[in-house]
Protein backbone atom coordinates (compact mmCIF):
# COMPACT_ATOMS: atom_id res chain seq x y z
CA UNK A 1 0.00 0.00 0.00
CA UNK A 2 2.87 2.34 0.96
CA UNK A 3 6.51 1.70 -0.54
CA UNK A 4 8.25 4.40 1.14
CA UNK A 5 8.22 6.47 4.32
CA UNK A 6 7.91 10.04 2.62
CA UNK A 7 4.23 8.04 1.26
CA UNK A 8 3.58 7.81 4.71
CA UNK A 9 4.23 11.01 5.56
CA UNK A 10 2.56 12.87 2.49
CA UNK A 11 -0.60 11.31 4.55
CA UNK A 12 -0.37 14.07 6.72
CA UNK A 13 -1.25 16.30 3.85
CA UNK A 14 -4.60 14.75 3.02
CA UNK A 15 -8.20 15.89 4.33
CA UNK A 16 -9.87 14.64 6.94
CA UNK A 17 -12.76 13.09 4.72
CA UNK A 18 -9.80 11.29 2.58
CA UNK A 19 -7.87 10.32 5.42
CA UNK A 20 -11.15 8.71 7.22
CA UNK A 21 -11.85 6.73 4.21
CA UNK A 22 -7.65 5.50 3.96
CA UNK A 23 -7.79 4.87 7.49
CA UNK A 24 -11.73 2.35 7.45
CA UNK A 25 -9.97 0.77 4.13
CA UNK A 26 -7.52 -0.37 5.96
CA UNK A 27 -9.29 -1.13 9.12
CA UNK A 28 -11.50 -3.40 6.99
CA UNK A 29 -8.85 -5.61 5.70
CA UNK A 30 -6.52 -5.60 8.48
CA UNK A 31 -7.77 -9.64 9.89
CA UNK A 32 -7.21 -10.66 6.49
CA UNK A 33 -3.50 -9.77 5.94
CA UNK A 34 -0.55 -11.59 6.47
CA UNK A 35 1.38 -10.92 9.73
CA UNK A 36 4.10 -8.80 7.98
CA UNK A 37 1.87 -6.88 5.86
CA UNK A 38 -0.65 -6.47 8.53
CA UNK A 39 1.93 -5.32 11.08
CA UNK A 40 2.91 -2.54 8.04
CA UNK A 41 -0.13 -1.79 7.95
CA UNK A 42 -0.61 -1.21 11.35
CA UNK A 43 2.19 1.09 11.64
CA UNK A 44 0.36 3.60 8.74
CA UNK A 45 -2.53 3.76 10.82
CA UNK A 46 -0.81 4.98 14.10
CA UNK A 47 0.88 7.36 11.74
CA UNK A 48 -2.14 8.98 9.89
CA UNK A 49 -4.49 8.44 12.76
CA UNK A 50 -1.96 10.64 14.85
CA UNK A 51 -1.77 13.11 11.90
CA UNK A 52 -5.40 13.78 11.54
CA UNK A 53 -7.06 13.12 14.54
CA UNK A 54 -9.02 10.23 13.07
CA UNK A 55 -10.17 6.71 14.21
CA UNK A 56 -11.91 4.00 12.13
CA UNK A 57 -15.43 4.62 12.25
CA UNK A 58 -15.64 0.82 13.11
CA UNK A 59 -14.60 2.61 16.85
CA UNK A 60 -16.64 5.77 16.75
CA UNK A 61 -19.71 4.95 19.89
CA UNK A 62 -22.39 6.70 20.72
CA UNK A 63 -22.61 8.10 24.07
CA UNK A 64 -23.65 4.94 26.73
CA UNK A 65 -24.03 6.11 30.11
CA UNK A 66 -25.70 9.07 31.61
CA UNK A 67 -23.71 11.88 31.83
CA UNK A 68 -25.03 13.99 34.82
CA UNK A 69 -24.49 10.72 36.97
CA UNK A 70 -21.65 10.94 39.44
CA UNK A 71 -19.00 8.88 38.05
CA UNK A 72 -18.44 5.67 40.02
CA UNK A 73 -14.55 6.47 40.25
CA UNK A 74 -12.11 9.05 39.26
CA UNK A 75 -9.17 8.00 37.94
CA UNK A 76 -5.43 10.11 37.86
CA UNK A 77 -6.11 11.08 33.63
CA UNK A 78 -10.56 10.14 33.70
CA UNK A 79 -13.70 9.44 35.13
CA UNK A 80 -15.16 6.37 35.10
CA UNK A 81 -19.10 5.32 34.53
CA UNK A 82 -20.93 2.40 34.05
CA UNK A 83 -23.08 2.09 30.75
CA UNK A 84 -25.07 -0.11 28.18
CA UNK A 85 -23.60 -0.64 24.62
CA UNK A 86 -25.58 -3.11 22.39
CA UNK A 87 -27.27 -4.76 24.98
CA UNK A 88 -24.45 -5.42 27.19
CA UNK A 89 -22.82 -3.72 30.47
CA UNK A 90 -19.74 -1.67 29.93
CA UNK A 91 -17.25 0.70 31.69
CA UNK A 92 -16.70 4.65 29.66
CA UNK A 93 -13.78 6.06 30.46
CA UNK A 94 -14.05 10.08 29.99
CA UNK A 95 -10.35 11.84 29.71
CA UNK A 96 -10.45 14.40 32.00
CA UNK A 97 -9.75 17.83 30.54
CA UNK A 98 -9.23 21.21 31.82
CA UNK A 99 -10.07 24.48 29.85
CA UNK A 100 -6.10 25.09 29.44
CA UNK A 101 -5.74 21.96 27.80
CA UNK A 102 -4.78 22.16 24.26
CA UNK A 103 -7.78 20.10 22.73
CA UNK A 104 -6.16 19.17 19.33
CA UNK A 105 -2.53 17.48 20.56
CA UNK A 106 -4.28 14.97 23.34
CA UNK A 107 -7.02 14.15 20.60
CA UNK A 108 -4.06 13.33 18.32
CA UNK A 109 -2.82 11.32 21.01
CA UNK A 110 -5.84 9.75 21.57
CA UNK A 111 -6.74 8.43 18.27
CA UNK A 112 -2.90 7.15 17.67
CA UNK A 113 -2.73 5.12 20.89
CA UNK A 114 -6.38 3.39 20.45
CA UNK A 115 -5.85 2.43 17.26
CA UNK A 116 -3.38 0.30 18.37
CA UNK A 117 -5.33 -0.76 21.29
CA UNK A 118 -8.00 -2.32 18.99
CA UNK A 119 -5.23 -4.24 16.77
CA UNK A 120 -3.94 -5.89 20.47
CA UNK A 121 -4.47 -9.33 20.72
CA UNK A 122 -4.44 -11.38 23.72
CA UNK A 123 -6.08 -12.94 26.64
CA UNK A 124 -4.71 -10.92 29.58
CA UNK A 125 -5.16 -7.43 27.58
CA UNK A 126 -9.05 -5.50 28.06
CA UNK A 127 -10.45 -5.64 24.74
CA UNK A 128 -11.33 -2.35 23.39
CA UNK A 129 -14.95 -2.34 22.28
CA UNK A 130 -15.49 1.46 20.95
CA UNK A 131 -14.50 5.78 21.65
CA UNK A 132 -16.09 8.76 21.14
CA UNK A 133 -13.77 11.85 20.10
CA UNK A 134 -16.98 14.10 19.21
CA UNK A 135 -18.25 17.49 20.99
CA UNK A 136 -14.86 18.00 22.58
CA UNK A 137 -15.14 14.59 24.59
CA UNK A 138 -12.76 11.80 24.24
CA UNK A 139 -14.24 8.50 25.58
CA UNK A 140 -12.99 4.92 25.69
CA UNK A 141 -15.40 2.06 25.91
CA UNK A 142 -14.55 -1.44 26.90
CA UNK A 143 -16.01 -4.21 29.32
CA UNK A 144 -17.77 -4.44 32.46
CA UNK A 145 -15.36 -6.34 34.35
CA UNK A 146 -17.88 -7.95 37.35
CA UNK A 147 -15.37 -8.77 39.27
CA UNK A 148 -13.67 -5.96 39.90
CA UNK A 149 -9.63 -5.33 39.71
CA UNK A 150 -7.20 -8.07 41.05
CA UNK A 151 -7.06 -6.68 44.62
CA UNK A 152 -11.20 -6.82 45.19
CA UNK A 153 -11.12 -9.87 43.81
CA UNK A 154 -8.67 -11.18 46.05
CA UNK A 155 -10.19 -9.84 49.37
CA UNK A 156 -13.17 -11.88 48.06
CA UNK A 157 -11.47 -14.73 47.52
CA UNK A 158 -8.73 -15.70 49.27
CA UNK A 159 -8.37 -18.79 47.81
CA UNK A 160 -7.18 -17.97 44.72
CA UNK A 161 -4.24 -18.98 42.61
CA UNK A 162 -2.58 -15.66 42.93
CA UNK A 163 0.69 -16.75 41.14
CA UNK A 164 -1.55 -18.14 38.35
CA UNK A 165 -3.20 -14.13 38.22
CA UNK A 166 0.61 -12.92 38.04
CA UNK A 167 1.64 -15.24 35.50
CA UNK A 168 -1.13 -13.77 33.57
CA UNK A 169 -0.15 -9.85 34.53
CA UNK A 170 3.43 -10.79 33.29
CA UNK A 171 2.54 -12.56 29.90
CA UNK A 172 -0.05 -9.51 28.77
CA UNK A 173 3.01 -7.45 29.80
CA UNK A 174 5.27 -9.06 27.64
CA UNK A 175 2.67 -9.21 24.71
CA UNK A 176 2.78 -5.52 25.04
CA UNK A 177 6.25 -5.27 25.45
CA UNK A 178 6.98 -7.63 22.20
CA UNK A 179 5.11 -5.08 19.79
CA UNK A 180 6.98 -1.89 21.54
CA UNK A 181 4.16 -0.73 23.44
CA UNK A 182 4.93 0.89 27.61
CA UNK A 183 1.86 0.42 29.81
CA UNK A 184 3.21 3.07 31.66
CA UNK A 185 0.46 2.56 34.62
CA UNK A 186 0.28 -0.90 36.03
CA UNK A 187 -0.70 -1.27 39.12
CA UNK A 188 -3.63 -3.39 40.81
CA UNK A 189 -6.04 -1.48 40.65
CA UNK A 190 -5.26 -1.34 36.71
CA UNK A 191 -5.65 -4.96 36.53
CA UNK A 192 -9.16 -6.62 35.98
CA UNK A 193 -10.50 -9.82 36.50
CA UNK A 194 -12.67 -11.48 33.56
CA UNK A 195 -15.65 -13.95 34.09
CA UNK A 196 -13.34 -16.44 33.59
CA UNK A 197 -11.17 -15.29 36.59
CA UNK A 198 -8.42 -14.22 34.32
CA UNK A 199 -6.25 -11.06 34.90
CA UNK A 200 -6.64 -8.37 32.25
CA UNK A 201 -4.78 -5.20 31.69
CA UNK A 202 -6.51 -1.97 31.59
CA UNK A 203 -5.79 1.60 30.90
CA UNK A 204 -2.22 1.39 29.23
CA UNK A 205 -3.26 3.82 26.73
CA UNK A 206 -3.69 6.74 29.11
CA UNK A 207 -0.19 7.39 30.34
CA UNK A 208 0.82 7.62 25.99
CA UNK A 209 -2.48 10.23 25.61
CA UNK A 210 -0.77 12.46 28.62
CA UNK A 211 2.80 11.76 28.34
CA UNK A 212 3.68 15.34 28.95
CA UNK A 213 6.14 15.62 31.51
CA UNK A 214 4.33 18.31 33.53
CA UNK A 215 0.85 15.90 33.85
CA UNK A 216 2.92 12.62 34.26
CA UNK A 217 4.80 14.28 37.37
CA UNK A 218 1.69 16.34 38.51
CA UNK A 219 1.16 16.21 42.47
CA UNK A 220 -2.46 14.53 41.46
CA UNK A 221 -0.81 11.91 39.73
CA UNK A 222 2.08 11.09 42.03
CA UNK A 223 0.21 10.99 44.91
CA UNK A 224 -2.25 7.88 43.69
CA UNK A 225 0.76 5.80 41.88
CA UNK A 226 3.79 6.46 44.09
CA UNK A 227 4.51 3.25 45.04
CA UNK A 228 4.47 2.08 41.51
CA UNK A 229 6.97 4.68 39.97
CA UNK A 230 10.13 4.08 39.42
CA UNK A 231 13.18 6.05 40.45
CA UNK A 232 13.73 7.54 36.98
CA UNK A 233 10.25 8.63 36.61
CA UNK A 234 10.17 10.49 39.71
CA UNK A 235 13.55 12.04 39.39
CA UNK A 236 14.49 12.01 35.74
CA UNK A 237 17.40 14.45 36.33
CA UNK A 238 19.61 12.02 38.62
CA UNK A 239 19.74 9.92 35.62
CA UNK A 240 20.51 12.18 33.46
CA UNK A 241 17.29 12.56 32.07
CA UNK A 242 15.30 15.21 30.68
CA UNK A 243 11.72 14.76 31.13
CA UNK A 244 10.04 11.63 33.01
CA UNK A 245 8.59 9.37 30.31
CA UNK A 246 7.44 5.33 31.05
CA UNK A 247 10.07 2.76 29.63
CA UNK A 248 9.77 -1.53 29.52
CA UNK A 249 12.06 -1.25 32.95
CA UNK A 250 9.72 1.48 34.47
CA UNK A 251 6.84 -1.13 33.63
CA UNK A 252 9.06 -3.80 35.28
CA UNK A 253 9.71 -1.81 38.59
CA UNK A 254 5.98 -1.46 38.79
CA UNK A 255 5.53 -5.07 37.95
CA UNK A 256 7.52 -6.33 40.88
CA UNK A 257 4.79 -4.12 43.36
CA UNK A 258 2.05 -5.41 41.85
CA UNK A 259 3.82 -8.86 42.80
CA UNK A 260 4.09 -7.15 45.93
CA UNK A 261 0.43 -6.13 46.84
CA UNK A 262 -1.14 -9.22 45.39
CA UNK A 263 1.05 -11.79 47.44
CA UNK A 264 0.90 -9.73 50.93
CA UNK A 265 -2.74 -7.88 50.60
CA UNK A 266 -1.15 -4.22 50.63
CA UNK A 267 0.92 -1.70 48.93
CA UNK A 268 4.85 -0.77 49.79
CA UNK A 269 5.33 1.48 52.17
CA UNK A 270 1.25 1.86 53.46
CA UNK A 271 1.97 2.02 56.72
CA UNK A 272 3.44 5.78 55.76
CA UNK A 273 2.05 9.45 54.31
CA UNK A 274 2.17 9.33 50.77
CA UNK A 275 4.39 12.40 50.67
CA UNK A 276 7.78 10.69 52.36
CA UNK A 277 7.56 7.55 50.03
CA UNK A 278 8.91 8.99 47.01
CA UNK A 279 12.06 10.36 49.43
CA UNK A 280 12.43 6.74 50.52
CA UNK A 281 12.16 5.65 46.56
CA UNK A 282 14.87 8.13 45.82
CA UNK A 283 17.35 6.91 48.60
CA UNK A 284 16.74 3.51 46.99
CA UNK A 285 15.22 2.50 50.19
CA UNK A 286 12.85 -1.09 49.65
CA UNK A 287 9.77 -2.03 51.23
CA UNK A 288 10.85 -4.01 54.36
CA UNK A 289 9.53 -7.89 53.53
CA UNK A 290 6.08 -8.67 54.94
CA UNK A 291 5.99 -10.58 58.14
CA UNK A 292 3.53 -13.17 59.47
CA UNK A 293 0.12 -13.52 57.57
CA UNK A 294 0.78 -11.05 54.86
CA UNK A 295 4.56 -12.55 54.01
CA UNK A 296 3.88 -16.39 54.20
CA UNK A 297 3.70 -16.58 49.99
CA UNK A 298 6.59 -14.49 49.57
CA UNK A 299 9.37 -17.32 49.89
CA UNK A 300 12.93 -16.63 48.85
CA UNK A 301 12.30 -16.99 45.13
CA UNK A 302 9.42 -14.72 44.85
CA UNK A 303 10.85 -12.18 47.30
CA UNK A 304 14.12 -12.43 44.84
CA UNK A 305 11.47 -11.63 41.48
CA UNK A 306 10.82 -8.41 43.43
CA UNK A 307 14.34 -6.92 44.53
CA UNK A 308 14.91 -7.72 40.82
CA UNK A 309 12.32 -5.41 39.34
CA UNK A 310 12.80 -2.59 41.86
CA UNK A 311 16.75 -2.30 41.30
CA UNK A 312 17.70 1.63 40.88
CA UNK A 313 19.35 1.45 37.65
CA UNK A 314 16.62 0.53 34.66
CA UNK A 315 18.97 -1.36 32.91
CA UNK A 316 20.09 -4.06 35.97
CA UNK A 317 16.37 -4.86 36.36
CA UNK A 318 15.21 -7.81 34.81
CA UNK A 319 12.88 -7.93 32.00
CA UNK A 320 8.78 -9.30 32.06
CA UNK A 321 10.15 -12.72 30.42
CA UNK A 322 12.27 -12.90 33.67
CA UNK A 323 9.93 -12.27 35.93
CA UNK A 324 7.35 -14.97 34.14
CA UNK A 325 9.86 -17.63 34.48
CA UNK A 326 10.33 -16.51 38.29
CA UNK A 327 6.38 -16.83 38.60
CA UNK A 328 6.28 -19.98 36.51
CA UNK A 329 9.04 -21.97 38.46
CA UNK A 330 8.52 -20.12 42.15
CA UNK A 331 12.11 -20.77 42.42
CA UNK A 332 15.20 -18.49 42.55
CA UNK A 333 16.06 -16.67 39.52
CA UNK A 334 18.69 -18.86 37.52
CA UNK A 335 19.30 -16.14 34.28
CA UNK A 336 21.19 -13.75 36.58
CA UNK A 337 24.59 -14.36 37.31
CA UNK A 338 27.74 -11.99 38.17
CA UNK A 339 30.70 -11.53 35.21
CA UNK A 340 34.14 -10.81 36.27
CA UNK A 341 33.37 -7.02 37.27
CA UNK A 342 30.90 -7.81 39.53
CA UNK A 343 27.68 -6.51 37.42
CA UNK A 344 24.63 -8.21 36.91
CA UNK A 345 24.48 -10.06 33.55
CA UNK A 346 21.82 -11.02 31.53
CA UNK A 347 20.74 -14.22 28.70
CA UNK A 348 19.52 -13.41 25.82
CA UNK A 349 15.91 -14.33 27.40
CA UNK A 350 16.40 -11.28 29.68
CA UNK A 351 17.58 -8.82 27.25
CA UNK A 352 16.43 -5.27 28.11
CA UNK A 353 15.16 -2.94 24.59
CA UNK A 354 15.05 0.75 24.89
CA UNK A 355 12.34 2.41 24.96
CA UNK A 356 12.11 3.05 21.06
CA UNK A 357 9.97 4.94 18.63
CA UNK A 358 6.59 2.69 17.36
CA UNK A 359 7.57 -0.14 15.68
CA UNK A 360 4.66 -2.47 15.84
CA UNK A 361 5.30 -5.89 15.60
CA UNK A 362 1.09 -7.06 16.17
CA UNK A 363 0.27 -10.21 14.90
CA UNK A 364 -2.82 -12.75 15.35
């Protein structure tokens, strides 16, 4: 369809109607492509959908819930309602803007990052059922989850194969990971339980729709994912950073305290104020082990996955495929082992990738 990149980019030039009916042509024939050519294809949609502010209209919703209801929660980037959508329960997802928000760039966002969302496929990912991107609203759409995010499920039953609901976390983390995509907000209350008790993850496109550096450090958002940010994204100048932006080993730090909360029952750190954790994150300070009741699941091995993920430098943490085989074998860690100079080393199973430009690699 496209030989070259400048095609790609001369999409940018076309008008909206054209580039809605380039973008629902290839929407349409996406499922019947071959992986390479549908993984091409993939990659011109992110680009013209971020150009023009477009989605497929296969995505475009009407409105499903009532909007002068209360939401049921409010999230660090929306609000969150419960609705109907052909005939079935749903959850909408309304991105919470401000009058000083520049519409046009976070609706550019928006349509780039769920067009991808739709082409995901697997098990432990939240489907993506529709948006709405009319009237100055941007609204994602996807299902009712009954049973609530991993850590309300838990409390109601405590019988559960929680390493199985890990396992799960880890390998929708890795899909993710494998076609260059950041969740850039896992945590447990961002992971939802189906009706077939399996763990799903939810709202990884959010973080990508605000990934300025002034909302993504923003005392609002801070405060309600502390424990879950890494030291680089809460200090992005001690590493020689310039702006705090989620990574694969930012997504692994948070990884290993979502192992954390669903193994003891609580968060790192919850016996303190929110405001002197992330002084206690920057020292490189850990969460002390749990004792008694809450510790009894965390034996050596497990305890080991953790240290693993929260290690200061991003590129000594291990990587999601570590951290499944951790899960899978509740055993020690056998990839890591020390070279000559004393650093931690790494197989090829374990390999770290920077955090890169879009290159998706989506396949069925």
């Amino acid at each position: 369809m496209f030989s070259s990149h400048n095609q790609v980019e001369m999409t940018g030039h076309l008008s909206a109607d054209d580039a809605q009916i380039l973008i629902d042509v290839i929407d349409e024939g996406l499922d019947g492509l071959a992986p390479l050519t549908r993984s091409r294809c993939l990659h011109y949609s992110y680009k013209i959908c971020g150009h023009q502010a477009v989605v497929p209209r296969s995505l475009e919703i009407p409105l499903c819930y009532d909007p002068t209801a209360d939401p049921l929660y409010r999230g660090a980037f929306a609000d969150i309602r419960k609705g109907r959508h052909n005939g079935r329960e749903v959850v909408a997802k309304a991105l919470r803007l401000s009058l000083k928000d520049d519409f046009e760039p976070i609706r550019k966002k928006f349509c780039r990052e769920v067009v991808m969302w739709k082409a995901l496929r697997h098990p432990n990912l939240l489907p993506l059922i529709g948006v709405s991107t009319t009237e100055n609203r941007l609204m994602i759409v996807s299902e009712w989850m009954g049973n609530g995010n991993i850590n309300e499920f838990l409390k109601a039953n405590v019988d559960a194969d929680r390493l199985g609901l890990l396992a799960g976390v880890t390998r929708g983390l890795i899909y993710m990971h494998d076609q260059e995509m950041i969740h850039g907000n896992l945590k447990g209350a961002n992971v939802l339980i189906d009706e077939n008790r399996c763990a799903c993850l939810a709202d990884f496109s959010l973080p990508a729709i605000f990934s300025d550096e002034s909302i993504i450090t923003s005392t609002a958002v801070v405060s309600s994912n502390v424990q879950w940010m890494s030291q680089e994204l809460l200090f992005p100048e001690e590493f020689g950073l310039k702006e705090s932006r989620p990574t694969k080993e930012s997504d692994c730090y948070a990884l290993g305290t979502v192992i954390y909360e669903v193994l003891s029952g609580q968060v790192p750190f919850a016996q303190l104020p929110d405001p002197v954790v992330p002084g206690k994150v920057q020292r490189g300070e850990l969460p002390e082990r749990p004792q008694g009741e809450g510790g009894k699941l965390f034996i050596d091995g497990m305890w080991g996955v953790s240290e693993h993920c929260w290690k200061r430098q991003p590129g000594e943490r291990i990587s999601a495929e570590a951290v499944l085989l951790g899960l899978e074998g509740n055993t020690a860690l056998p990839m890591l082992s020390s070279n000559a100079g004393g650093d931690v080393e790494m197989d090829s199973a374990s390999d770290f990738s920077a955090f890169s430009p879009f290159r998706p690699k989506i396949h069925r």
